[in-house]
C-alpha atoms as a PDB file:
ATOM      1  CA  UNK A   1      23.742   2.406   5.571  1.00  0.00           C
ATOM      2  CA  UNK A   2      23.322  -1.051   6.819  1.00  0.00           C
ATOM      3  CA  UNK A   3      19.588  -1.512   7.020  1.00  0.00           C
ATOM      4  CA  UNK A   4      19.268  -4.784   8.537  1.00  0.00           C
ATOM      5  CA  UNK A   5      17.806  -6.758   6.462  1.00  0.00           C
ATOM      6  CA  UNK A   6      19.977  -9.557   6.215  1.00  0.00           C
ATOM      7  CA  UNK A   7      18.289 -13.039   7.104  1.00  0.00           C
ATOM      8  CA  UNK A   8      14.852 -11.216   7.424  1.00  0.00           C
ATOM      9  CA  UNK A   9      11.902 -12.928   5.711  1.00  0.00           C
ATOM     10  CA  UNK A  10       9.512 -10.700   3.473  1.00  0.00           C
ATOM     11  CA  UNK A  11       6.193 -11.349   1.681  1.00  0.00           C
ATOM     12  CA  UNK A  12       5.592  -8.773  -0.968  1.00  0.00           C
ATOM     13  CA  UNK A  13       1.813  -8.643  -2.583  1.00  0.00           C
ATOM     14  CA  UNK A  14       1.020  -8.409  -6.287  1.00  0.00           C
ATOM     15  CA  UNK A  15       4.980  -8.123  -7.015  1.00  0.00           C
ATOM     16  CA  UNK A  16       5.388  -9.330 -10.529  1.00  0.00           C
ATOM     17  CA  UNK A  17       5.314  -6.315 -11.943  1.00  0.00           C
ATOM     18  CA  UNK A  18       5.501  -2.133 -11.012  1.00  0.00           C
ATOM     19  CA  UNK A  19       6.118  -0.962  -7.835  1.00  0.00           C
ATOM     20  CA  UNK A  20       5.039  -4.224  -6.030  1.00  0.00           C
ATOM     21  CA  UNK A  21       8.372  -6.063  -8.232  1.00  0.00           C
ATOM     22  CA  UNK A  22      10.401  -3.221  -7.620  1.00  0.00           C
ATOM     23  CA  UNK A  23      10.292  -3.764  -3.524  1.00  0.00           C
ATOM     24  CA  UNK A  24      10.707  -7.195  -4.357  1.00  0.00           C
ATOM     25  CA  UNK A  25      13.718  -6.869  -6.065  1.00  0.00           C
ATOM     26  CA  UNK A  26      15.002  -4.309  -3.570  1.00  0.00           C
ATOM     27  CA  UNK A  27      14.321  -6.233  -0.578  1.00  0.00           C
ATOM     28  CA  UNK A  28      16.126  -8.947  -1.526  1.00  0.00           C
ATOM     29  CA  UNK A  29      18.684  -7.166  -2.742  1.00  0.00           C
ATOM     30  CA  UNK A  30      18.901  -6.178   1.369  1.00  0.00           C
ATOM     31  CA  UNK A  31      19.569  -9.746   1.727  1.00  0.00           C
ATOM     32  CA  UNK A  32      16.162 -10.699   2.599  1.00  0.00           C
ATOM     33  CA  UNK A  33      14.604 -13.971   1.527  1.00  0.00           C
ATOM     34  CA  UNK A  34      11.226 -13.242   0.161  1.00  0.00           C
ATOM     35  CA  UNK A  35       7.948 -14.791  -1.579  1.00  0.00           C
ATOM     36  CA  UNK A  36       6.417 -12.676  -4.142  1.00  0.00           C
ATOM     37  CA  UNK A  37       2.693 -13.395  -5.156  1.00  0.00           C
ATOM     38  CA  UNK A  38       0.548 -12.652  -8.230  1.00  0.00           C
ATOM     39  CA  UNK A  39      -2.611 -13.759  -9.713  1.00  0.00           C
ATOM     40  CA  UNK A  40      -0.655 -15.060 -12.845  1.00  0.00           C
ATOM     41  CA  UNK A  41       1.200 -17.968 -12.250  1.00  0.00           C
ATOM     42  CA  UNK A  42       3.626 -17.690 -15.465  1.00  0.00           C
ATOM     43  CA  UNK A  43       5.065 -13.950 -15.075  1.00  0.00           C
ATOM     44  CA  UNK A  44       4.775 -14.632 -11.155  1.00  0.00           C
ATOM     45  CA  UNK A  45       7.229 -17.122 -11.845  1.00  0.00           C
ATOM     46  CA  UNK A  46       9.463 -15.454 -13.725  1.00  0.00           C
ATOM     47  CA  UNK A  47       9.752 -12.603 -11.824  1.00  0.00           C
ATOM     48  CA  UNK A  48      10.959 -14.794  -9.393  1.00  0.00           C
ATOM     49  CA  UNK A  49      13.370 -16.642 -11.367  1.00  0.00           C
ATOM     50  CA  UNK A  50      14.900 -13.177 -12.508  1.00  0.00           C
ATOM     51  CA  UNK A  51      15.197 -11.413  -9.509  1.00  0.00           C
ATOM     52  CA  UNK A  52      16.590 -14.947  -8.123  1.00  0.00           C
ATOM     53  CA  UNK A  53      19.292 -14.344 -10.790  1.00  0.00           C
ATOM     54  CA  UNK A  54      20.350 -10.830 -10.041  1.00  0.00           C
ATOM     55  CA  UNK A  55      20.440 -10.834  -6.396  1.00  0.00           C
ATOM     56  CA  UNK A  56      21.180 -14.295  -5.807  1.00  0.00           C
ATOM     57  CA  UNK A  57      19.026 -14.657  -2.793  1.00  0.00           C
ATOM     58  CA  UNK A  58      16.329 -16.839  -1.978  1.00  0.00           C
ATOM     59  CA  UNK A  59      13.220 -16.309  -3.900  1.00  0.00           C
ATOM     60  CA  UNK A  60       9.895 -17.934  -3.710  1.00  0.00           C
ATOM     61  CA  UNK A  61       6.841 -17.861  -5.389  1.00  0.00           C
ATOM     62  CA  UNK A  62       2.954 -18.155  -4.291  1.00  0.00           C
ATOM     63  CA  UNK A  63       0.351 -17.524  -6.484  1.00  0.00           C
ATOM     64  CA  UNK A  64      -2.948 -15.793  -5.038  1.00  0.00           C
ATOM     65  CA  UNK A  65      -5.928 -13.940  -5.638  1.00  0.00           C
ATOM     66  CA  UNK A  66      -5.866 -10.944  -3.102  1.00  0.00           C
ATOM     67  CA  UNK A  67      -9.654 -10.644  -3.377  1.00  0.00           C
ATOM     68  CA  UNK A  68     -10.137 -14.167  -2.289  1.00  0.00           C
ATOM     69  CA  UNK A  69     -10.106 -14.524   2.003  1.00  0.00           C
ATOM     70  CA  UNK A  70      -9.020 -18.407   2.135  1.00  0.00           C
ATOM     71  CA  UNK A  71      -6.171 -17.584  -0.285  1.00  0.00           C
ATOM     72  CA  UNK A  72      -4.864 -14.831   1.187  1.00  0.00           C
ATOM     73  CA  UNK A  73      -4.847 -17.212   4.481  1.00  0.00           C
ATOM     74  CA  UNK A  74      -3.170 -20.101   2.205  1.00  0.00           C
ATOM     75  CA  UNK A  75      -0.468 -17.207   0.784  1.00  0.00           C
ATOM     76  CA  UNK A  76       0.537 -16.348   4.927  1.00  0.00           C
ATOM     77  CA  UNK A  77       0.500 -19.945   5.797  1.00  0.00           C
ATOM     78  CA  UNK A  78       2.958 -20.821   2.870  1.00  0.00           C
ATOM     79  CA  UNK A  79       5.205 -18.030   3.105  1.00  0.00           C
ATOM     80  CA  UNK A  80       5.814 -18.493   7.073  1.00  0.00           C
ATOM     81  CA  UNK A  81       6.633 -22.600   6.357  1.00  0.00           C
ATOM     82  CA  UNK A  82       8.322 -21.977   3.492  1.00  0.00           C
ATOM     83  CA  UNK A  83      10.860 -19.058   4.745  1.00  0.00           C
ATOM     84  CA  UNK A  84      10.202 -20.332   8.661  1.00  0.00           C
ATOM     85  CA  UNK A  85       8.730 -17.337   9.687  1.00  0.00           C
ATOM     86  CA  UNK A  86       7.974 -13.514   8.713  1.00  0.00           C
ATOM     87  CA  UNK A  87       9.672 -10.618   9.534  1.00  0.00           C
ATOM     88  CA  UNK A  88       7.953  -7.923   6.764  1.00  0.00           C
ATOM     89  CA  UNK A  89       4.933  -7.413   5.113  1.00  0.00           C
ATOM     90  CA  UNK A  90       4.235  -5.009   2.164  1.00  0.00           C
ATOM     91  CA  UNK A  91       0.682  -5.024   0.987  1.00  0.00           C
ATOM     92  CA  UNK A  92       0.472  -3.946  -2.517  1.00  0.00           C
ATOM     93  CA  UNK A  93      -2.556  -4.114  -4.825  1.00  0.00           C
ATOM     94  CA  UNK A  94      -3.852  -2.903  -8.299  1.00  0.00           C
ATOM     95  CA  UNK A  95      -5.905   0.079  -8.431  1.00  0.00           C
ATOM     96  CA  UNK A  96      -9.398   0.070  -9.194  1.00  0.00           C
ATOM     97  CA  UNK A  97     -10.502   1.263 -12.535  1.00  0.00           C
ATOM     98  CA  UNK A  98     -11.043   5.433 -13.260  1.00  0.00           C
ATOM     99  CA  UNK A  99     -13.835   7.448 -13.538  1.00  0.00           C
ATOM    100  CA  UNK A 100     -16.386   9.587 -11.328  1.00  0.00           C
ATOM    101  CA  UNK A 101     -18.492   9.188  -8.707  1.00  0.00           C
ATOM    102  CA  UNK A 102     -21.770   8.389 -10.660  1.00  0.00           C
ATOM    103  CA  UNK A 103     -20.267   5.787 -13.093  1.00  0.00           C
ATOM    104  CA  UNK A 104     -19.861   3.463 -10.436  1.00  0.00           C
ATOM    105  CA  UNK A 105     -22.635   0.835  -8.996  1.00  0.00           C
ATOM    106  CA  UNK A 106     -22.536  -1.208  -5.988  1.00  0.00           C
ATOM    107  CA  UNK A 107     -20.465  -3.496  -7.422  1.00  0.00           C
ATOM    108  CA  UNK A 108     -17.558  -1.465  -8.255  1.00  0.00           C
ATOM    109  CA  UNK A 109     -17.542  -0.643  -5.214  1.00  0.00           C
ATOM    110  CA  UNK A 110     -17.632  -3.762  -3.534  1.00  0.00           C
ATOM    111  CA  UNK A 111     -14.988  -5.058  -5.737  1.00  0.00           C
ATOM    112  CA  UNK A 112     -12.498  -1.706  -4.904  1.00  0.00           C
ATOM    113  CA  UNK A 113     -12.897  -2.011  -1.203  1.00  0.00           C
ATOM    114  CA  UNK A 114     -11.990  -5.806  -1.780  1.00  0.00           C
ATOM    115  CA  UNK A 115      -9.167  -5.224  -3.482  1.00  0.00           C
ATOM    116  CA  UNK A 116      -7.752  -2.273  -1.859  1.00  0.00           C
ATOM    117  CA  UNK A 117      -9.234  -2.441   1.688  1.00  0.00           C
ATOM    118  CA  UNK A 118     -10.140  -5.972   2.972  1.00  0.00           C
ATOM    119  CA  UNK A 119      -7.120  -7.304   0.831  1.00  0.00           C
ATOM    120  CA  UNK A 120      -5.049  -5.612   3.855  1.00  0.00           C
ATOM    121  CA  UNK A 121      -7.075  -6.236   6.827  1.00  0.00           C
ATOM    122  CA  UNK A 122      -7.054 -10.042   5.936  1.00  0.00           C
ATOM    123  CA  UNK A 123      -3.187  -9.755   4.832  1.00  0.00           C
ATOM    124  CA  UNK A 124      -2.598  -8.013   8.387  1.00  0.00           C
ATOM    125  CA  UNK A 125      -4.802  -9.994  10.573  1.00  0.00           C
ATOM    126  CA  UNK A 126      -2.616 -13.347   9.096  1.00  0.00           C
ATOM    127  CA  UNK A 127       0.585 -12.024  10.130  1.00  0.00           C
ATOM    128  CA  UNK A 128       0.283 -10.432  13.311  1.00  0.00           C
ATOM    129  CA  UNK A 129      -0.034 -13.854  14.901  1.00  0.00           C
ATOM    130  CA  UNK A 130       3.660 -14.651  13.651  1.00  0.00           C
ATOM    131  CA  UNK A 131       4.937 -11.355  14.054  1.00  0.00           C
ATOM    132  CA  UNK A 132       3.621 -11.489  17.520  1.00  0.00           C
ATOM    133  CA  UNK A 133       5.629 -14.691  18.443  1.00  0.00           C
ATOM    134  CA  UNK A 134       8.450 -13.525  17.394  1.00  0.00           C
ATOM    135  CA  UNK A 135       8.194 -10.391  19.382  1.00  0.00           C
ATOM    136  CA  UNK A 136       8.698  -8.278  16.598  1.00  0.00           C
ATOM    137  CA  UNK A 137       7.671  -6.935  12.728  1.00  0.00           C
ATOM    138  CA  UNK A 138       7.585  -4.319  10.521  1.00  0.00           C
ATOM    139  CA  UNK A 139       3.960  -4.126   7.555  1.00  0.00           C
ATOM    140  CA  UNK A 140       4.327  -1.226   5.057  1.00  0.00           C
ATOM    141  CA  UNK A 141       1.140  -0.738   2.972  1.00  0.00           C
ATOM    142  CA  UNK A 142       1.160   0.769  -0.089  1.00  0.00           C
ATOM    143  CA  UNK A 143      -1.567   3.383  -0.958  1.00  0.00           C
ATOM    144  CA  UNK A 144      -1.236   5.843  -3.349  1.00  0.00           C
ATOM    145  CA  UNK A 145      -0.914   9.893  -3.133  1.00  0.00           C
ATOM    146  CA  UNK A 146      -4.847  10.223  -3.541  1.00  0.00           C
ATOM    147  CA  UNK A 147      -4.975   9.787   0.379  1.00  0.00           C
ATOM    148  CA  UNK A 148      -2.907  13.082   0.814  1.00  0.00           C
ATOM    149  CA  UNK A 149      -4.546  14.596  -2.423  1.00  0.00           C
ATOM    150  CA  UNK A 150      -8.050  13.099  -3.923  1.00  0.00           C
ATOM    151  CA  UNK A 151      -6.843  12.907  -7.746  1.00  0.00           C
ATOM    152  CA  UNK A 152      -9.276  14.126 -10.522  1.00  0.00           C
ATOM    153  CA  UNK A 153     -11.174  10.690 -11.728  1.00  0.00           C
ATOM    154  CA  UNK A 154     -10.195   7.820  -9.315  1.00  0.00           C
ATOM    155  CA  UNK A 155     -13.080   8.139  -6.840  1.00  0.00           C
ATOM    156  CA  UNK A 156     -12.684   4.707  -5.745  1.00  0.00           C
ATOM    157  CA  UNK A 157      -9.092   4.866  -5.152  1.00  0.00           C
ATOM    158  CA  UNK A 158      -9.841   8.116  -3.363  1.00  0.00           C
ATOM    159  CA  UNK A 159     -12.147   6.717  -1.049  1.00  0.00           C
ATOM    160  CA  UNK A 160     -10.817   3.365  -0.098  1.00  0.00           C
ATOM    161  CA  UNK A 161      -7.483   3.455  -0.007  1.00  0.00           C
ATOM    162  CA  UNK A 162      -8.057   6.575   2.571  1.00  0.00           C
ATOM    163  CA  UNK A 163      -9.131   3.331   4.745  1.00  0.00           C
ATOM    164  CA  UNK A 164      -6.205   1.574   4.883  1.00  0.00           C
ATOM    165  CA  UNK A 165      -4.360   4.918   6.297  1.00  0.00           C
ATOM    166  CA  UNK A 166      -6.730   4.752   9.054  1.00  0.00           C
ATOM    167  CA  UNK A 167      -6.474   1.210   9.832  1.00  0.00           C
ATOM    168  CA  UNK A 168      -2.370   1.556   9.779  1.00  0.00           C
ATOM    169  CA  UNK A 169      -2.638   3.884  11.779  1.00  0.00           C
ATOM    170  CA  UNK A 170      -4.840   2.571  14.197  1.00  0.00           C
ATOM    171  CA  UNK A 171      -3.140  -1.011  14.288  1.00  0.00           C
ATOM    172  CA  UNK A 172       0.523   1.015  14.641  1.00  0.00           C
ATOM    173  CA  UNK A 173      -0.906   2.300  18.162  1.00  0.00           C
ATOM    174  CA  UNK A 174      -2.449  -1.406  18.899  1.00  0.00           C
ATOM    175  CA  UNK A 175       0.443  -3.456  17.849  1.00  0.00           C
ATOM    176  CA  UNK A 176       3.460  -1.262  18.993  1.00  0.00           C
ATOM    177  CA  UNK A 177       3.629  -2.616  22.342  1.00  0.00           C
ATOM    178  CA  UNK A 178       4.233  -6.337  20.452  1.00  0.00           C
ATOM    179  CA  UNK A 179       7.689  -4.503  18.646  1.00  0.00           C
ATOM    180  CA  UNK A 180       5.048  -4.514  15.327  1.00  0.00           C
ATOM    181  CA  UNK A 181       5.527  -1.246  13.456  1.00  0.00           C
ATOM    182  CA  UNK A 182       3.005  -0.075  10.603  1.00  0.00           C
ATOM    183  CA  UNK A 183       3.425   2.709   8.007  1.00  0.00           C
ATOM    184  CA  UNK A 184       2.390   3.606   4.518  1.00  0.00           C
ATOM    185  CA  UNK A 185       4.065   4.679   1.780  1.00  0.00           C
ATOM    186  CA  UNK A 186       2.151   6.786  -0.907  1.00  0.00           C
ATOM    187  CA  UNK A 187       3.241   6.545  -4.338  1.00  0.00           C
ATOM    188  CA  UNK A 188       2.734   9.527  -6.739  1.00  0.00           C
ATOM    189  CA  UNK A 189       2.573   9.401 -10.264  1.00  0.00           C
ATOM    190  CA  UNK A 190       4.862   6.074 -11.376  1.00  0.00           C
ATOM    191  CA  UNK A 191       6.085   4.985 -14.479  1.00  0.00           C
ATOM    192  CA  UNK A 192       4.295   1.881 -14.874  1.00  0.00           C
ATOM    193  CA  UNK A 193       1.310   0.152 -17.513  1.00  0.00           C
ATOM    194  CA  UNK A 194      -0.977   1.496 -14.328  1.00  0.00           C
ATOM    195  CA  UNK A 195      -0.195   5.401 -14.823  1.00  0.00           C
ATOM    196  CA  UNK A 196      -0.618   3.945 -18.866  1.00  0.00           C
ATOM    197  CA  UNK A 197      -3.595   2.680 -18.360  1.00  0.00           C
ATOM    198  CA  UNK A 198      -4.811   6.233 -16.470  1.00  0.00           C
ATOM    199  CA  UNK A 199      -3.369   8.384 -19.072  1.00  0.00           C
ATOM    200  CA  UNK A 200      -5.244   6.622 -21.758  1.00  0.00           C
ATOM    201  CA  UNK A 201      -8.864   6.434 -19.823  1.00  0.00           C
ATOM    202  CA  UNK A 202      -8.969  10.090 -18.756  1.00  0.00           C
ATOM    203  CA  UNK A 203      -7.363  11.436 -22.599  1.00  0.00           C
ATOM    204  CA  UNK A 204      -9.892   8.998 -23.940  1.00  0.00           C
ATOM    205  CA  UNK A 205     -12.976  10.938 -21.091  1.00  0.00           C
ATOM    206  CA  UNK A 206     -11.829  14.616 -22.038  1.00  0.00           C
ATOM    207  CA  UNK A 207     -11.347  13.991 -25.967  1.00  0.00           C
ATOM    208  CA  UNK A 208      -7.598  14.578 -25.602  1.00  0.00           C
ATOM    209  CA  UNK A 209      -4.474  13.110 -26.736  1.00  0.00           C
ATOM    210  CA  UNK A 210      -2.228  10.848 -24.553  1.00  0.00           C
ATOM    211  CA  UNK A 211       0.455  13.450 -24.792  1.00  0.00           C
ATOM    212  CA  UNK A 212      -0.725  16.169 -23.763  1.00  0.00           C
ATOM    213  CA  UNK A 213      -2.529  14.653 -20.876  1.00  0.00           C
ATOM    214  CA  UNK A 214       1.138  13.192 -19.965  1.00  0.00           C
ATOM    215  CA  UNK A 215       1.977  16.446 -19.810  1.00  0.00           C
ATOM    216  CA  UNK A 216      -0.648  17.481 -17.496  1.00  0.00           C
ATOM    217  CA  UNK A 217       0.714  15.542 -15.188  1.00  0.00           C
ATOM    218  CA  UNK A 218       4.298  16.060 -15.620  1.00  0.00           C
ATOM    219  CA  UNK A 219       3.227  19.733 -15.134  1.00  0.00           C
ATOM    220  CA  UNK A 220       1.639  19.086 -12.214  1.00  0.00           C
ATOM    221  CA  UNK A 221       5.039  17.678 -10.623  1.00  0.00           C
ATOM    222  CA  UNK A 222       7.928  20.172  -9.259  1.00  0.00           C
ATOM    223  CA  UNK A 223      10.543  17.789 -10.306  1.00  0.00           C
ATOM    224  CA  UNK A 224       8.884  17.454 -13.811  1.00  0.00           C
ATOM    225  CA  UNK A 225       8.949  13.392 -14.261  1.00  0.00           C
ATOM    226  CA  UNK A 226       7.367   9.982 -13.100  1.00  0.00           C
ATOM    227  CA  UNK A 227       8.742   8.528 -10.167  1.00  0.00           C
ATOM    228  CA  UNK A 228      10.289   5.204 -11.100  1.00  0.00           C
ATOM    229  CA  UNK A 229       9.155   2.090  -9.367  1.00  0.00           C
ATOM    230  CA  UNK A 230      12.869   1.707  -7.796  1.00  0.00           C
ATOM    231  CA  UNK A 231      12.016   5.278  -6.391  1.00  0.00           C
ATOM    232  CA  UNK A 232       8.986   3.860  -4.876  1.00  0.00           C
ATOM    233  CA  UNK A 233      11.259   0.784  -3.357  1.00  0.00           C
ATOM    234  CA  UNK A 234      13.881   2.651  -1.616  1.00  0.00           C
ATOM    235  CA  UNK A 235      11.371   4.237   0.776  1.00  0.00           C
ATOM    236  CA  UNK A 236       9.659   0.971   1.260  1.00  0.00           C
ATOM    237  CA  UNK A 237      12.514  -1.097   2.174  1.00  0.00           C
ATOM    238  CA  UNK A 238      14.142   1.296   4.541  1.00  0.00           C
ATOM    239  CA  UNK A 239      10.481   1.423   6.343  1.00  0.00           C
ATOM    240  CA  UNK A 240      10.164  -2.113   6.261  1.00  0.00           C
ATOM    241  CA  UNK A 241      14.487  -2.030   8.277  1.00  0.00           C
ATOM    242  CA  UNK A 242      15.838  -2.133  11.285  1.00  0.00           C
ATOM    243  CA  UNK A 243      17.534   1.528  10.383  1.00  0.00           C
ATOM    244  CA  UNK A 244      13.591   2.709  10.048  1.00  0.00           C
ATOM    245  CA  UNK A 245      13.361   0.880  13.755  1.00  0.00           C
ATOM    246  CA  UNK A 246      11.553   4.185  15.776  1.00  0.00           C
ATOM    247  CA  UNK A 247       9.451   4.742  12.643  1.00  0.00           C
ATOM    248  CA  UNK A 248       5.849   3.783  12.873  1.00  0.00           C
ATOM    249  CA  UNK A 249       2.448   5.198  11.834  1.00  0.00           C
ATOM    250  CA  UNK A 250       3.395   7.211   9.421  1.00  0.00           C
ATOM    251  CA  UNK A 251       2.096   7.916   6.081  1.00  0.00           C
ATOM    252  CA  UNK A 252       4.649   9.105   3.671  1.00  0.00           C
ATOM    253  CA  UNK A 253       4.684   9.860  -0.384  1.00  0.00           C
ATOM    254  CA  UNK A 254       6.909   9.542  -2.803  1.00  0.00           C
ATOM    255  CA  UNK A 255       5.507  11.995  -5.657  1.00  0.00           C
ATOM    256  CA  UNK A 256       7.996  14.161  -6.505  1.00  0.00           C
ATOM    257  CA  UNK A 257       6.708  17.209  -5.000  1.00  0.00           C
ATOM    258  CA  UNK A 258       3.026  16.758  -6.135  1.00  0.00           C
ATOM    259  CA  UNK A 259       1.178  17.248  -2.531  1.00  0.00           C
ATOM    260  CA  UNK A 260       0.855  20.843  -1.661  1.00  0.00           C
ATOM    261  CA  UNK A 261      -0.459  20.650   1.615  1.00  0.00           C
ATOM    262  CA  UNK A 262       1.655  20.891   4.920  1.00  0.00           C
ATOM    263  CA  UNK A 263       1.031  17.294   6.370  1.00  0.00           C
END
């Protein structure tokens, strides 16, 4: 399928590693050019140096701190003069730490809906100017499954990231008449130090071991395995296409089966 994604210009958030590299990669694979961005300047760099090697496209890199306003402006500004212009957008975060609803303080919350709220109004609000201009645009925001099916122990993720399927939503109705389409893609459970990471905090809350909480999950799966990150980047890149060109406001996950529910 030819998705049209040759000479486009993409800026993918917190892609130097997981699911956030894997669009990267895949994207420019499309024949996009593209800036990735990460906190860490040295792996943020060599992502882009690698993925520069495989697919031979233009790759560049912008370092940023997704909770900070003025650099999220900075990382728009950049990627628009350095690619001369911006076709896609995919918002992409890291998840907020696990627990319940009473471990967490006003802080923690603050700090989640930065991160995995206001981190995509502010990315949005940047490029709809550009996208506008150019009469056209396509943002995919990446969530996570939790906003189809709240997931035992990630409260905050629960909560906010339901947000930012509201605001796509909304902003898909809003910005449609300016050719800009918005959708979300949900991830499920993902092989990557994140699912690790959530493994290991809720064996380490229930007094079980790491393998038989992975199997928990696997269990909980009809087709029985993690999704891998390249699973996650297939959906997102034909969104983010022309082929994907009647597709907006939708929210769609990639979890293997793990959602129950009808919608």
């Amino acid at each position: 399928m030819e998705l049209g994604l040759k000479g486009k210009k993409a800026l993918i958030t917190a892609s130097s590693m997981g699911i956030g590299r894997a669009c990267a990669l895949e994207l420019s694979r499309a024949g996009a050019a593209i800036v990735v961005c990460a906190r860490g300047r040295e792996r943020l760099e060599a992502t882009r140096d690698e993925i520069a090697a495989e697919t031979g496209g233009r790759v560049e890199a912008i370092q940023c701190d997704l909770t900070d306003a003025p650099q999220i402006v900075a990382l728009v500004e950049g990627t628009v003069a350095e690619l001369g212009g911006l076709d896609v957008l995919v918002t992409n975060a890291g998840g907020p730490p696990s627990g319940q609803f009473m471990d967490f303080g006003d802080e923690a919350w603050t700090n989640a809906v930065e991160l995995n709220l206001m981190s995509v109004v502010r990315l949005m609000r940047a490029v709809v100017p550009e996208m506008r201009r150019a009469g056209r645009g396509s943002i995919v925001n990446l969530t996570s499954v939790s906003v189809k099916e709240p997931l035992k122990g990630l409260v905050l993720s629960n909560a906010v990231r339901a947000g930012v399927v509201g605001l796509s939503k909304t902003a898909a109705n809003e910005l449609g008449p300016d050719g800009i389409r918005v959708n979300v893609v949900c991830p499920g459970f993902t092989a990557t130090d994140r699912m690790k990471e959530l493994i290991s905090a809720r064996a380490a809350r229930e007094g079980r071991t790491e393998d038989d909480m992975s199997e928990e999950f696997y269990s909980s799966v009809p087709l029985g395995s993690f999704a891998e990150p390249a699973d996650i980047a297939t959906m997102v890149t034909f969104l983010a296409s022309d082929a994907a060109k009647y597709v907006t406001g939708v929210t769609v996950q990639v979890d293997g089966g793990f959602v129950k529910g009808l919608l």
